[in-house]
C-alpha atoms as a PDB file:
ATOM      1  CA  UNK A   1      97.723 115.206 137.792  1.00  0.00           C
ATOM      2  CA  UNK A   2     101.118 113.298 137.753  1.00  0.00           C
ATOM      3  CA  UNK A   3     100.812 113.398 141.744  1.00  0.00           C
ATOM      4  CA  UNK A   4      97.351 112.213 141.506  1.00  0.00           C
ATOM      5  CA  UNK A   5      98.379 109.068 138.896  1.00  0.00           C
ATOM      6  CA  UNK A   6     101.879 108.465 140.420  1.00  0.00           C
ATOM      7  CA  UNK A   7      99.660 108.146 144.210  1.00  0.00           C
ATOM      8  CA  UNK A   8      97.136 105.566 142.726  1.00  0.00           C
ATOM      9  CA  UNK A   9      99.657 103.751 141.444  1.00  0.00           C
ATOM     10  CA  UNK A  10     101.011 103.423 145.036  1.00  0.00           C
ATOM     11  CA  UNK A  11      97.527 102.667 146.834  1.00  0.00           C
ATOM     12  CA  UNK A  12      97.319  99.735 144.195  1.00  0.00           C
ATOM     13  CA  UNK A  13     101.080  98.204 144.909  1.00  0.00           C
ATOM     14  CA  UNK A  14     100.349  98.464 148.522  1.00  0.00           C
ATOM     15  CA  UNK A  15      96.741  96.772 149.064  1.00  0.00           C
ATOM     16  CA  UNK A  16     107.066  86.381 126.446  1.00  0.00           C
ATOM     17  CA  UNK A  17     106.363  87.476 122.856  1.00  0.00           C
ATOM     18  CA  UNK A  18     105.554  84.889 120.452  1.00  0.00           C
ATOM     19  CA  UNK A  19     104.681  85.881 116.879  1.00  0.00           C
ATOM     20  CA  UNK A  20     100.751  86.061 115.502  1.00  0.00           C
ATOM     21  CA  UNK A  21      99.661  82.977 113.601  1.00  0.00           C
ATOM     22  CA  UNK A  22      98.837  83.677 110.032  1.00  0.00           C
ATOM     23  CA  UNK A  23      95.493  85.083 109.806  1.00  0.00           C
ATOM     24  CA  UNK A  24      95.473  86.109 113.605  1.00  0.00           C
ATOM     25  CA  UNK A  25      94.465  90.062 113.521  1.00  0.00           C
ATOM     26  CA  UNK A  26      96.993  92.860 115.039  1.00  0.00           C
ATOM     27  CA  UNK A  27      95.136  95.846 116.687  1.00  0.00           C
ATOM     28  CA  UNK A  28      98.188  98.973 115.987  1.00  0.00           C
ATOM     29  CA  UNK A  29      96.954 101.981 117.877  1.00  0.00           C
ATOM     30  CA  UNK A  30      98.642 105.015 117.125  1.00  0.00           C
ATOM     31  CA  UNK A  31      98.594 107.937 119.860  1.00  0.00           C
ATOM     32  CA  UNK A  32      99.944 111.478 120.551  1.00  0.00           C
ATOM     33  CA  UNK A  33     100.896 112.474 123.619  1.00  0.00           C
ATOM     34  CA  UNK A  34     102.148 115.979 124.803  1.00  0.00           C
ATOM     35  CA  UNK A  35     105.248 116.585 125.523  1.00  0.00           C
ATOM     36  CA  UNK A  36     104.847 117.593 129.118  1.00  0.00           C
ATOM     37  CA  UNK A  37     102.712 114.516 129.544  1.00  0.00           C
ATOM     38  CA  UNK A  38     105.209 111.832 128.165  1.00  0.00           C
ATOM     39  CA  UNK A  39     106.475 110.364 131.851  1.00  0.00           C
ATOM     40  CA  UNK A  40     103.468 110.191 133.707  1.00  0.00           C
ATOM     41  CA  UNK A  41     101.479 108.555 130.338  1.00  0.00           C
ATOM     42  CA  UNK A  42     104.328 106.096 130.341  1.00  0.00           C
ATOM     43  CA  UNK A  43     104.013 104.960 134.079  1.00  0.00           C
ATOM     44  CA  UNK A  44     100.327 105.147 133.534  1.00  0.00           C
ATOM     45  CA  UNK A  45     100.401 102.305 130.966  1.00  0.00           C
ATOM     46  CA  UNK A  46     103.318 100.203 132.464  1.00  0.00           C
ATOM     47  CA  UNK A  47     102.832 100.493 135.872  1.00  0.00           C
ATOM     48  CA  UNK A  48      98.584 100.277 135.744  1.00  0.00           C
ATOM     49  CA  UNK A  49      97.532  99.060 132.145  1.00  0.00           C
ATOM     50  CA  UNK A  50     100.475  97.285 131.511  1.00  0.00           C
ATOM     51  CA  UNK A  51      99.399  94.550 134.984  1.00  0.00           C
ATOM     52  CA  UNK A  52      95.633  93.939 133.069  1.00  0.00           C
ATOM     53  CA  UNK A  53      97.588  93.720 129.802  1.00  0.00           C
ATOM     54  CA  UNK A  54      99.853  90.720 131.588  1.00  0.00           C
ATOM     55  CA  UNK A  55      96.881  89.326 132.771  1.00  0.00           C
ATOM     56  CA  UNK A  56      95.658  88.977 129.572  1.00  0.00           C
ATOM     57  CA  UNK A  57      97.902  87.778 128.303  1.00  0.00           C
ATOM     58  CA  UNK A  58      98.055  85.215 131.372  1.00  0.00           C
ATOM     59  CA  UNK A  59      94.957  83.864 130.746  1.00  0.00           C
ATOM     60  CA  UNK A  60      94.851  83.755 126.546  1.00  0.00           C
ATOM     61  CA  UNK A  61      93.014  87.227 125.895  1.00  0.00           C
ATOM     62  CA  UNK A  62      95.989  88.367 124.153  1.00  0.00           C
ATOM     63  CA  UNK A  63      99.068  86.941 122.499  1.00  0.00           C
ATOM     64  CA  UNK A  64     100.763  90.055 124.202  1.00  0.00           C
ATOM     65  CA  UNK A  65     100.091  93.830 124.806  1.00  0.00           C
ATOM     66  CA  UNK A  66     103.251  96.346 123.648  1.00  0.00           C
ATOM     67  CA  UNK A  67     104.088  99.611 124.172  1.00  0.00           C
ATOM     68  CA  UNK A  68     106.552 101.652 122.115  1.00  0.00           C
ATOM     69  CA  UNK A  69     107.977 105.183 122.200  1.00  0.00           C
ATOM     70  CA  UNK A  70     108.670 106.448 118.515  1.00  0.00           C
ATOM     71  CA  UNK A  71     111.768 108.370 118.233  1.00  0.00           C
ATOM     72  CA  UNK A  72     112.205 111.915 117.947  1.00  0.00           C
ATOM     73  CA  UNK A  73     113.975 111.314 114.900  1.00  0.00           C
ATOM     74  CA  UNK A  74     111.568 109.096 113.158  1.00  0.00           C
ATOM     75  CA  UNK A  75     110.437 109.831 109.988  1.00  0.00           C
ATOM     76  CA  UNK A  76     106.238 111.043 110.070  1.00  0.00           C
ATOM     77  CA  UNK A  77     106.695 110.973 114.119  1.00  0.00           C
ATOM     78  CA  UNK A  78     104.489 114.291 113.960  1.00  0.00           C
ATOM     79  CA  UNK A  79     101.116 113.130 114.192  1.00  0.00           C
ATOM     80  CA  UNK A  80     101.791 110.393 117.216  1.00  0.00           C
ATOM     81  CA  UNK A  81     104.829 109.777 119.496  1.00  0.00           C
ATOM     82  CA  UNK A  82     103.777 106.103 120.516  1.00  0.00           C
ATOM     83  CA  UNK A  83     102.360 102.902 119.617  1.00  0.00           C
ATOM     84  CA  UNK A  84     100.490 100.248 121.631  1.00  0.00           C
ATOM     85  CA  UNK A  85      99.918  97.122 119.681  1.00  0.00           C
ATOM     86  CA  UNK A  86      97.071  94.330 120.443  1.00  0.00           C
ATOM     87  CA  UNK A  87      98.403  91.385 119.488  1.00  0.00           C
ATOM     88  CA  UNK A  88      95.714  88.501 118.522  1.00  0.00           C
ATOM     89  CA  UNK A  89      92.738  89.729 121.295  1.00  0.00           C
ATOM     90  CA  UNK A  90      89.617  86.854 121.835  1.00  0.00           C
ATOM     91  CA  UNK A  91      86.146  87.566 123.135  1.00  0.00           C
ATOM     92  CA  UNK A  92      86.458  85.673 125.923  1.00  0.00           C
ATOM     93  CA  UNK A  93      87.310  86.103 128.959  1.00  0.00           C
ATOM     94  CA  UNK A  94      86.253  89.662 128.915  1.00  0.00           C
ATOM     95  CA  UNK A  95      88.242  92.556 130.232  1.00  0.00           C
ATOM     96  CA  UNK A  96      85.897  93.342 132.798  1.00  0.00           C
ATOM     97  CA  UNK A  97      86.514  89.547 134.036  1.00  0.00           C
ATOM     98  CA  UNK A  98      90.407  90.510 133.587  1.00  0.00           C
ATOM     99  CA  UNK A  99      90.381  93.649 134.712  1.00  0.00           C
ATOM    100  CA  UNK A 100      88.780  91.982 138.314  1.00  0.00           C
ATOM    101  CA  UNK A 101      91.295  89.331 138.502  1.00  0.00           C
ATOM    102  CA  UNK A 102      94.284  92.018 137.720  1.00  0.00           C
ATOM    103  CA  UNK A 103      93.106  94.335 140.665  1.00  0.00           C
ATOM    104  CA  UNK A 104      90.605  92.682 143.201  1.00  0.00           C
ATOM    105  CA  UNK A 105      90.839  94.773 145.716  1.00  0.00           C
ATOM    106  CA  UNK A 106      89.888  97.722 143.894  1.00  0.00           C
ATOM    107  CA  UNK A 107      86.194  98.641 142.934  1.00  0.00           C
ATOM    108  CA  UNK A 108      85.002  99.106 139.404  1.00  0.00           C
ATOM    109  CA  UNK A 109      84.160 102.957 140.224  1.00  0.00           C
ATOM    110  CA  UNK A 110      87.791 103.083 141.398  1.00  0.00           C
ATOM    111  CA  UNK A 111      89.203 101.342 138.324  1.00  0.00           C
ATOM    112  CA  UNK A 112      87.086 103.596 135.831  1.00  0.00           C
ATOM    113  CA  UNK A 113      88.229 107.140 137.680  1.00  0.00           C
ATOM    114  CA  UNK A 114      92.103 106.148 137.221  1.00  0.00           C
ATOM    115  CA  UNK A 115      91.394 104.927 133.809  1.00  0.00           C
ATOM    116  CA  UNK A 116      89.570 108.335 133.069  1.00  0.00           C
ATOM    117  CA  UNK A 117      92.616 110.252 134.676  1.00  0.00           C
ATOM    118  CA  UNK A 118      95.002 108.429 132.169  1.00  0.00           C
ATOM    119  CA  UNK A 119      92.941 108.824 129.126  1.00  0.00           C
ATOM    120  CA  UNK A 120      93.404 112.236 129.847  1.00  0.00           C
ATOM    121  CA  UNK A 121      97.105 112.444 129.098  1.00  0.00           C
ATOM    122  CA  UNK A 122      96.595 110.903 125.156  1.00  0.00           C
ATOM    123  CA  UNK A 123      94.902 110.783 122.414  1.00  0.00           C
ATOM    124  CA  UNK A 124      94.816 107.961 119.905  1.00  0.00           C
ATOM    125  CA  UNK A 125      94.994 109.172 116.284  1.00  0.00           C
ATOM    126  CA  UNK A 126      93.680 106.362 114.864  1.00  0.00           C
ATOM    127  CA  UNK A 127      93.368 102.322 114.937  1.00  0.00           C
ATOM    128  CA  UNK A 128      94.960 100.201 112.340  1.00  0.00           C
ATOM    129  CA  UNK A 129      93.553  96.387 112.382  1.00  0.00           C
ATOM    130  CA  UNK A 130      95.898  94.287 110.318  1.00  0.00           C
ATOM    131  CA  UNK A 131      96.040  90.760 108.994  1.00  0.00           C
ATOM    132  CA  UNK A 132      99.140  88.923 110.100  1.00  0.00           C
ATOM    133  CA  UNK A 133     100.689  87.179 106.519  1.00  0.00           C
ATOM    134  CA  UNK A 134     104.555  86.294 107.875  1.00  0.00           C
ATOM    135  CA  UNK A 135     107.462  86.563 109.563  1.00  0.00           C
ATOM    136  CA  UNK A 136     110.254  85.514 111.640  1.00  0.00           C
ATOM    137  CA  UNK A 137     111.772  86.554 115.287  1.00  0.00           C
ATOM    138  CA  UNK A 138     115.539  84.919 115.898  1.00  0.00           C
ATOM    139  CA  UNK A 139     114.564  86.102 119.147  1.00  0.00           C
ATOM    140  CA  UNK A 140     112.068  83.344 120.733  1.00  0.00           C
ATOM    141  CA  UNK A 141     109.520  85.191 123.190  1.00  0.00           C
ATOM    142  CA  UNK A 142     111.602  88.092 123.866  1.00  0.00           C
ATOM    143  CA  UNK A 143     110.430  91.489 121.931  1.00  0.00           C
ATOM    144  CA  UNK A 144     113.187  93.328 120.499  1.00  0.00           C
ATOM    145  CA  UNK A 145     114.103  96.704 121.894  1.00  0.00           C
ATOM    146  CA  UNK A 146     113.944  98.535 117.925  1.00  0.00           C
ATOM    147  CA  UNK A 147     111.146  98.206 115.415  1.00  0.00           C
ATOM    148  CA  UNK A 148     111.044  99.946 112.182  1.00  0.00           C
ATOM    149  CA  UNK A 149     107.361 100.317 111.150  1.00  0.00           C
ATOM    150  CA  UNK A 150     106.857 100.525 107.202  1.00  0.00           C
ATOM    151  CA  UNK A 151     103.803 101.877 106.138  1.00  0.00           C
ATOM    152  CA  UNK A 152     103.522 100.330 102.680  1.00  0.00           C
ATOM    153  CA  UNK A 153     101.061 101.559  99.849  1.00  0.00           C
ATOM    154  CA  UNK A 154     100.609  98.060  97.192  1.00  0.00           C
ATOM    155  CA  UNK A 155      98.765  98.478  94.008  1.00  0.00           C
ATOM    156  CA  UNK A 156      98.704  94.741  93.168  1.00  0.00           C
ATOM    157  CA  UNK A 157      97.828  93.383  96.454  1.00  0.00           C
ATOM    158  CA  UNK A 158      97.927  89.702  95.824  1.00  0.00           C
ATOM    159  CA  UNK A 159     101.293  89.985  93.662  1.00  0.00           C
ATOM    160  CA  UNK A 160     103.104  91.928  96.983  1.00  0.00           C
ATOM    161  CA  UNK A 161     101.334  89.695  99.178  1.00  0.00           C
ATOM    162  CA  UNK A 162     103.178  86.951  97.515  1.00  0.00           C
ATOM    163  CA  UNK A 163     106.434  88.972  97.423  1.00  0.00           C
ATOM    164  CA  UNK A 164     107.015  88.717 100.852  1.00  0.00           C
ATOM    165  CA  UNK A 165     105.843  85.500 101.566  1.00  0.00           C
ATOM    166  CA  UNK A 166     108.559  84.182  99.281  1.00  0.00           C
ATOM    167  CA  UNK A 167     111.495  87.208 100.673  1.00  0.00           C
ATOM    168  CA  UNK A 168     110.882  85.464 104.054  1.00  0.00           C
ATOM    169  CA  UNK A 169     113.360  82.650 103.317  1.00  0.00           C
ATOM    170  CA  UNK A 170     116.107  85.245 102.166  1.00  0.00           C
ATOM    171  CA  UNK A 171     115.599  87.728 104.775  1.00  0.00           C
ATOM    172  CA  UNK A 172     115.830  84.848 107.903  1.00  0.00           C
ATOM    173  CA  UNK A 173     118.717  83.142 105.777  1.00  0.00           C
ATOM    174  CA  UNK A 174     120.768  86.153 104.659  1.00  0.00           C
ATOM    175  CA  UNK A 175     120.321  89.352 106.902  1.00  0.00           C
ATOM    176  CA  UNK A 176     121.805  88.459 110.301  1.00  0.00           C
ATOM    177  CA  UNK A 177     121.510  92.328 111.674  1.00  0.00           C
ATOM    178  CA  UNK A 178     117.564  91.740 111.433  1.00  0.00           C
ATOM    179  CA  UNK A 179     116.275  90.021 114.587  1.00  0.00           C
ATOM    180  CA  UNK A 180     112.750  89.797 113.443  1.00  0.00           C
ATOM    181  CA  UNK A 181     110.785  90.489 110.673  1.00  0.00           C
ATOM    182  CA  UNK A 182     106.860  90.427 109.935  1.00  0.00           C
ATOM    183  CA  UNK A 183     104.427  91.603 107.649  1.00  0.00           C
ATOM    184  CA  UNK A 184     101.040  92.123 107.469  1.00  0.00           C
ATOM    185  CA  UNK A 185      97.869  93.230 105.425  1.00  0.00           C
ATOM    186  CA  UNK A 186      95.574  96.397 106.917  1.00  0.00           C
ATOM    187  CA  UNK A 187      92.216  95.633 106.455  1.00  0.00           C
ATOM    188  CA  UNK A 188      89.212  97.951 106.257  1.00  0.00           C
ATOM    189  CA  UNK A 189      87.890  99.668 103.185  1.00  0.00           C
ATOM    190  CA  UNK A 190      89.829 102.784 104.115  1.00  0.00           C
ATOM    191  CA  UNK A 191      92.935 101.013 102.329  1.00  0.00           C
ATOM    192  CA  UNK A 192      91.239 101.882  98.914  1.00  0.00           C
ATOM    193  CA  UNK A 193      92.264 105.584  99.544  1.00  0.00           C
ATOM    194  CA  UNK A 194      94.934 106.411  97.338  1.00  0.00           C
ATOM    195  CA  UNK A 195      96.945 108.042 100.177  1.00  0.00           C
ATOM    196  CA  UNK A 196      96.002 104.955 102.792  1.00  0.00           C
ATOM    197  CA  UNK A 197      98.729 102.358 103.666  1.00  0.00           C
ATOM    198  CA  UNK A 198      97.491  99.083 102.670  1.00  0.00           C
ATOM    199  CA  UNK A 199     100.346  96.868 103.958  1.00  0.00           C
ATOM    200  CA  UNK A 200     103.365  97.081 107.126  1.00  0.00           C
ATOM    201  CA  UNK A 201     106.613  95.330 107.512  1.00  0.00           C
ATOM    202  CA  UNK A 202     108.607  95.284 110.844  1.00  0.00           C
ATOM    203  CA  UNK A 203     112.008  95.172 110.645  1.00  0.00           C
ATOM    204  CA  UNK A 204     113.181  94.686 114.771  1.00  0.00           C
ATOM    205  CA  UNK A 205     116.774  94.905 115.782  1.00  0.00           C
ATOM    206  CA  UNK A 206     118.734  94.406 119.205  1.00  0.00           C
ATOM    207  CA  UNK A 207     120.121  98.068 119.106  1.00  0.00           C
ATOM    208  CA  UNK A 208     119.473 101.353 117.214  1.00  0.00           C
ATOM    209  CA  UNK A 209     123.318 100.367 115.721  1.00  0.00           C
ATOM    210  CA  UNK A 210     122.243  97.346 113.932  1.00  0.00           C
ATOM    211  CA  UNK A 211     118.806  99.584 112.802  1.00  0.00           C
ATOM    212  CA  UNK A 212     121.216 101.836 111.445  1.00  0.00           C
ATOM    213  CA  UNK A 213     122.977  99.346 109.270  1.00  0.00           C
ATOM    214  CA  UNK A 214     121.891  99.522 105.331  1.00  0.00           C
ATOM    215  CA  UNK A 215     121.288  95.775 106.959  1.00  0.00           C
ATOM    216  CA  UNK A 216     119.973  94.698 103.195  1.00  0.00           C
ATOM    217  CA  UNK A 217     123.151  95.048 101.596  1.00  0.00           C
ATOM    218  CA  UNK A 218     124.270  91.606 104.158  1.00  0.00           C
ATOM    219  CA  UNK A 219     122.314  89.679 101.390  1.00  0.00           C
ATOM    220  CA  UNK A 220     124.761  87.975  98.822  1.00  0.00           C
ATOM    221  CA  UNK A 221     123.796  89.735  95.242  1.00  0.00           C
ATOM    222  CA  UNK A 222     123.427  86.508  93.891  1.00  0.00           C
ATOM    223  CA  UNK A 223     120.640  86.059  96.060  1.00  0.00           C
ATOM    224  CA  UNK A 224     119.106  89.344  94.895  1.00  0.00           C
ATOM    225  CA  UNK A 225     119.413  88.895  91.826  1.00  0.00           C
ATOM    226  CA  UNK A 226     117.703  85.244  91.755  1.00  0.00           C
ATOM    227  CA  UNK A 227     114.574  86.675  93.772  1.00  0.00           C
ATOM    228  CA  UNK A 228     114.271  89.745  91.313  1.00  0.00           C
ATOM    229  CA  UNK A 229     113.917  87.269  88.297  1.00  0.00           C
ATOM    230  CA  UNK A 230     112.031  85.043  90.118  1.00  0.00           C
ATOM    231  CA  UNK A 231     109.777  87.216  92.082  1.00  0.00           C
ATOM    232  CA  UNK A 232     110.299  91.096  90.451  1.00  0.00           C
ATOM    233  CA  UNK A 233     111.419  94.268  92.348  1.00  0.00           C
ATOM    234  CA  UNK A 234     109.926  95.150  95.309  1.00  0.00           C
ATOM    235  CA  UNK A 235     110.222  99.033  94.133  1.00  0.00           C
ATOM    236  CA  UNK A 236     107.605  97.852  91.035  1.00  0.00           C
ATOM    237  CA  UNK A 237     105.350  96.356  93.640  1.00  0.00           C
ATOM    238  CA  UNK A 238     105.304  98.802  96.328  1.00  0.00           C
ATOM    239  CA  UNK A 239     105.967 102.432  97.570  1.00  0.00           C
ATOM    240  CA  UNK A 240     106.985 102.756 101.230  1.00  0.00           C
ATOM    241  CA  UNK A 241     104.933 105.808 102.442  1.00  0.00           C
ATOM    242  CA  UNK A 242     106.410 106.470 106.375  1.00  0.00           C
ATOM    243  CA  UNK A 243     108.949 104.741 108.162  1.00  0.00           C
ATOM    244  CA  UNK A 244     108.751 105.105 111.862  1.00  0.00           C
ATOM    245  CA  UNK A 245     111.459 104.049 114.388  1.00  0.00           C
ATOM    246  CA  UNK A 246     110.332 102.953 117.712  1.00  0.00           C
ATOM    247  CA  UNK A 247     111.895 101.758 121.344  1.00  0.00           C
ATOM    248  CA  UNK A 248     110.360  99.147 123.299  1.00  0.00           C
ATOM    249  CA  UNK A 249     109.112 100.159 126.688  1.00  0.00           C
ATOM    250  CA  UNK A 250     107.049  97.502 127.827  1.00  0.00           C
ATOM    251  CA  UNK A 251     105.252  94.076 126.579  1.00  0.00           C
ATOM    252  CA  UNK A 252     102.843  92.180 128.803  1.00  0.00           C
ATOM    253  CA  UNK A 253     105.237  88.693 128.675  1.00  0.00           C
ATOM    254  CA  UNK A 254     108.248  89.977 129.583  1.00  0.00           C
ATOM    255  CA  UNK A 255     107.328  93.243 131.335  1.00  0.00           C
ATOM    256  CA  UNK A 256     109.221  96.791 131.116  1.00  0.00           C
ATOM    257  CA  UNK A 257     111.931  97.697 129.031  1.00  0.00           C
ATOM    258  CA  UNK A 258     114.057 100.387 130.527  1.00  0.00           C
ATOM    259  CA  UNK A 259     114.894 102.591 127.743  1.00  0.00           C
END
């Protein structure tokens, strides 16, 4: 199939991230791909996908489209190796209307049998739709090449809610290895499972060096101390279920990442 793909690709070539606004909802698909499959699913979504997605993008369907790789390292990497994350998607225009101005030379029967060929090579585990609360990037528009994913389980969700909203200050301020940071609420009555993640931070970093960092410990104790009167500690609040590690391949405003 990788002949067939990696040919398509060819007839087709021949004939800047900016962070969610409060409220603004995050599609984070999870997927699992095999490990023979890995390559050609990659090209398939940056070289094919990854055009419609910077369309989109282009004209204000999306804030941006990303792909990420999770590392074989990662903590709970068993059940997916990647992530592709929605960021902010409106009705209108549609992706039909996208998907025409992304490839008009190409028919929709000829558009539907490569997308059919790529679906082949994954399969998403599930969908996460999350509410965007906070967050920082030092970065501007460009989308940091590490992201640690924290899937967080809250008992008191308006007391962590409020948590974070008021660690933002610190964490911008005081942590200079973290590029970015963002959280966000999942939504969906699934999150009243007991063994459902109910929030996720993102902690995004230049390198896997600085990811490696116990990157906290840059924050003055003083400060620490202050929020933990004023605010409480975060291990009251919450229990961090799965961390996940991921590399940036490609996003739809600033195009691939080699990695």
């Amino acid at each position: 199939m990788k002949n067939i793909i990696c040919f398509f690709l060819f007839f087709i070539i021949s004939f800047s991230y900016s962070q969610p606004n409060e409220g603004e909802t995050v599609r984070f698909q999870f997927v699992k791909v095999e490990k023979g499959d890995i390559e050609e699913f990659e090209i398939f979504m940056t070289d094919f996908v990854g055009k419609a997605a910077s369309k989109a993008v282009e004209n204000g369907k999306l804030e941006n489209w990303i792909l990420r790789r999770v590392s074989q390292n990662s903590e709970y990497n068993s059940q997916f190796s990647h992530m592709i994350i929605w960021v902010a998607q409106k009705n209108t225009p549609t992706w039909a209307e996208t998907w025409d101005s992304t490839y008009p030379g190409l028919s929709a029967d000829s558009r539907s049998w490569a997308w059919s060929k790529g679906q082949e090579l994954y399969e998403t585990v599930y969908n996460a739709y999350c509410t965007y609360i906070t967050g920082f990037n030092h970065s501007g528009d460009k989308v940091n090449n590490i992201a640690t994913f924290n899937l967080i389980k809250s008992n008191n969700f308006n007391a962590y809610s409020e948590f974070e909203k008021n660690m933002k200050k610190t964490l911008e301020k005081y942590a200079p290895s973290l590029k970015g940071w963002h959280v966000l609420s999942r939504n969906g009555s699934v999150t009243r499972s007991e063994n459902a993640w109910n929030f996720l931070t993102i902690d995004t970093f230049e390198s896997m060096a600085d990811a490696n960092k116990v990157w906290w410990s840059e924050i003055p104790q003083k400060i620490n101390e202050s929020n933990t009167k004023k605010y409480g500690s975060a291990s009251d609040l919450r229990v961090i279920q799965h961390r996940v590690v991921t590399r940036l391949l490609f996003d739809a405003k600033n195009g691939k990442f080699e990695n």
